[in-house]
Structure formats: C-alpha cells, structure tokens
C-alpha atoms as a PDB file:
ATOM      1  CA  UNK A   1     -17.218 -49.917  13.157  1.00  0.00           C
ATOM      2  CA  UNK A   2     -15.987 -47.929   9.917  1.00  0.00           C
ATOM      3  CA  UNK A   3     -12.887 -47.997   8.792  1.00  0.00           C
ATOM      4  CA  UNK A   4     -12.003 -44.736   9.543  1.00  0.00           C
ATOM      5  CA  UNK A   5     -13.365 -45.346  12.985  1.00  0.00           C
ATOM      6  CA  UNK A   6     -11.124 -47.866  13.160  1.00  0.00           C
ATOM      7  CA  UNK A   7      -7.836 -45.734  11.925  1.00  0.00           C
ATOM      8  CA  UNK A   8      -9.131 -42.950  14.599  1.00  0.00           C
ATOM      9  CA  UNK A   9      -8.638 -45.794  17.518  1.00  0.00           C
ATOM     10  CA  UNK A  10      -5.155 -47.084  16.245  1.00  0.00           C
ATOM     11  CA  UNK A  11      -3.615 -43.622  16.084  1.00  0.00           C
ATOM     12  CA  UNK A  12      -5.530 -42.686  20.024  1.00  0.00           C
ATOM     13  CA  UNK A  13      -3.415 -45.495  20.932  1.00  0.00           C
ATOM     14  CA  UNK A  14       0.058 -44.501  19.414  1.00  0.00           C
ATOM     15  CA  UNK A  15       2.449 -43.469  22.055  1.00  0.00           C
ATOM     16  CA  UNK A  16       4.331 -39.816  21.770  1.00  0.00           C
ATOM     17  CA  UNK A  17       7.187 -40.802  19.451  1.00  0.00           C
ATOM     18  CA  UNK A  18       5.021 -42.690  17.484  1.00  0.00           C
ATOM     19  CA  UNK A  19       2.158 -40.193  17.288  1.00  0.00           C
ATOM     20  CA  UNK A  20       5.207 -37.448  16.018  1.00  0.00           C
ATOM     21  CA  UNK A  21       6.426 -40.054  13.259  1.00  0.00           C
ATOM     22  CA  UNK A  22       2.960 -40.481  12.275  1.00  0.00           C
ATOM     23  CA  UNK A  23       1.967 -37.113  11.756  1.00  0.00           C
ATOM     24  CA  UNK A  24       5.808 -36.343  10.078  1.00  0.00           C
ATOM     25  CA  UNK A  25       4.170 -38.910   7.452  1.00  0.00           C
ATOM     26  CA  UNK A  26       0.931 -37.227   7.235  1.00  0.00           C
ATOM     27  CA  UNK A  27       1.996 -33.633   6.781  1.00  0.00           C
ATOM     28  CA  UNK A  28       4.399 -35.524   3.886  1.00  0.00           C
ATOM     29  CA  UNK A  29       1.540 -37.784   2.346  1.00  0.00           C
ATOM     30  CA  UNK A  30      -1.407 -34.826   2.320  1.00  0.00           C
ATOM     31  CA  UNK A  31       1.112 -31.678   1.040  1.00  0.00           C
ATOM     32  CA  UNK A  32       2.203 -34.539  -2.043  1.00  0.00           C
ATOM     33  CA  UNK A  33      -1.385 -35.080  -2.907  1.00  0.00           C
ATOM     34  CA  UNK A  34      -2.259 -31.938  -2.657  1.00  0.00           C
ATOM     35  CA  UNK A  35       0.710 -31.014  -5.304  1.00  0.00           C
ATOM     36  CA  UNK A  36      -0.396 -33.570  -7.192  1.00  0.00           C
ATOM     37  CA  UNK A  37      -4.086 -32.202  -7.340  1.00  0.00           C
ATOM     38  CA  UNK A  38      -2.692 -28.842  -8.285  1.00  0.00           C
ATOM     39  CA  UNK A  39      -0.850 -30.243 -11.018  1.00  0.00           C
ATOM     40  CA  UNK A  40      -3.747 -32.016 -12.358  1.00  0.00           C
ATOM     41  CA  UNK A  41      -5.913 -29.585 -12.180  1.00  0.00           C
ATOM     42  CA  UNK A  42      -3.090 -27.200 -13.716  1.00  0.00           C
ATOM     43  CA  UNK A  43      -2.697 -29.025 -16.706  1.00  0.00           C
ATOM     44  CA  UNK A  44      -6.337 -29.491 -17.215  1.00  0.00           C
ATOM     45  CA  UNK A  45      -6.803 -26.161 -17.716  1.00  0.00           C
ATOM     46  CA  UNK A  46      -8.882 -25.780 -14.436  1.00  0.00           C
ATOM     47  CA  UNK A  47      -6.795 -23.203 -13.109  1.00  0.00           C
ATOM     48  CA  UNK A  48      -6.429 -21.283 -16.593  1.00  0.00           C
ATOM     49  CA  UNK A  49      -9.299 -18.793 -15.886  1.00  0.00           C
ATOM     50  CA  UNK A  50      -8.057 -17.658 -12.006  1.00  0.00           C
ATOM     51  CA  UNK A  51      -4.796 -16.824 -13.615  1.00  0.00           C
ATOM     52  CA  UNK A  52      -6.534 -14.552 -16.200  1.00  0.00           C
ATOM     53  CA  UNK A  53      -8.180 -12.970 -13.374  1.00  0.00           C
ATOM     54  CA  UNK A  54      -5.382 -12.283 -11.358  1.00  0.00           C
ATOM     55  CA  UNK A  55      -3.302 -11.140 -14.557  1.00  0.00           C
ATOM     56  CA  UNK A  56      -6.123  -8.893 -15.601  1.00  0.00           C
ATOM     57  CA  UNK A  57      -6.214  -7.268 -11.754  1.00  0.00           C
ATOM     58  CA  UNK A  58      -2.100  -6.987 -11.792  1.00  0.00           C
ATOM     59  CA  UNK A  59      -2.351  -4.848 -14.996  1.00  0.00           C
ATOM     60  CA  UNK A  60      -5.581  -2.839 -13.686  1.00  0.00           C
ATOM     61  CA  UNK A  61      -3.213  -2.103 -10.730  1.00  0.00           C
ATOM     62  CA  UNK A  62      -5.539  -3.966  -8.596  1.00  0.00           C
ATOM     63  CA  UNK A  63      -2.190  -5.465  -6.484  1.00  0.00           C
ATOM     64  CA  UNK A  64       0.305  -4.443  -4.556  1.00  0.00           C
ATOM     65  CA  UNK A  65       3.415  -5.825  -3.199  1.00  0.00           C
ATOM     66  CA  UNK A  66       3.796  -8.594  -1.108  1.00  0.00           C
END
C-alpha cells in the first residue's frame, strides 16, 4: 500500500466533524502553497512575460471592464 493510499483510508475513516476540520486545514495548507508558488515564480521572473501580454492587450483596447 502507498502512502497516499494509505492517507486516502485515514481520511474515509474520519467522522463528520473531523472530516470538516480536515478539509478547513486543507483549503488553508493548498491556497498558502499555492501563494507561495506564485510568489516564487513572481520573483523569478516567470510571470514577467504574461504581464507584458496582458499590458500590451489593455493598451490595444483588447479589455474591458470587469
């Protein structure tokens, strides 16, 4: 058995209350990695060319309002 297959039966056996606190957690733990991910990959420069593009379409009139 894998180790994830082995996370997948602990959390099938979680009762309601726990089950909710877990995924409170989750939905914390993934959306703080994920910001973390964008900030890496914001400082790295990774994200420098997508915000040309979008600039570049803004001034073209390519947008509109949200």
């Amino acid at each position: 058995m894998t180790k994830l297959e082995r996370i997948e039966k602990e959390i099938e056996a979680l009762d309601a209350q726990e089950l909710r606190r877990f995924r409170e957690w989750f939905e914390a733990f993934d959306a703080a990695r994920w910001d973390s991910q964008i900030e890496a990959d914001a400082a790295s420069g990774k994200l420098d060319a997508l915000g040309e593009k979008a600039i570049t379409a803004h001034r073209a009139g390519r947008t509109r309002p949200l």
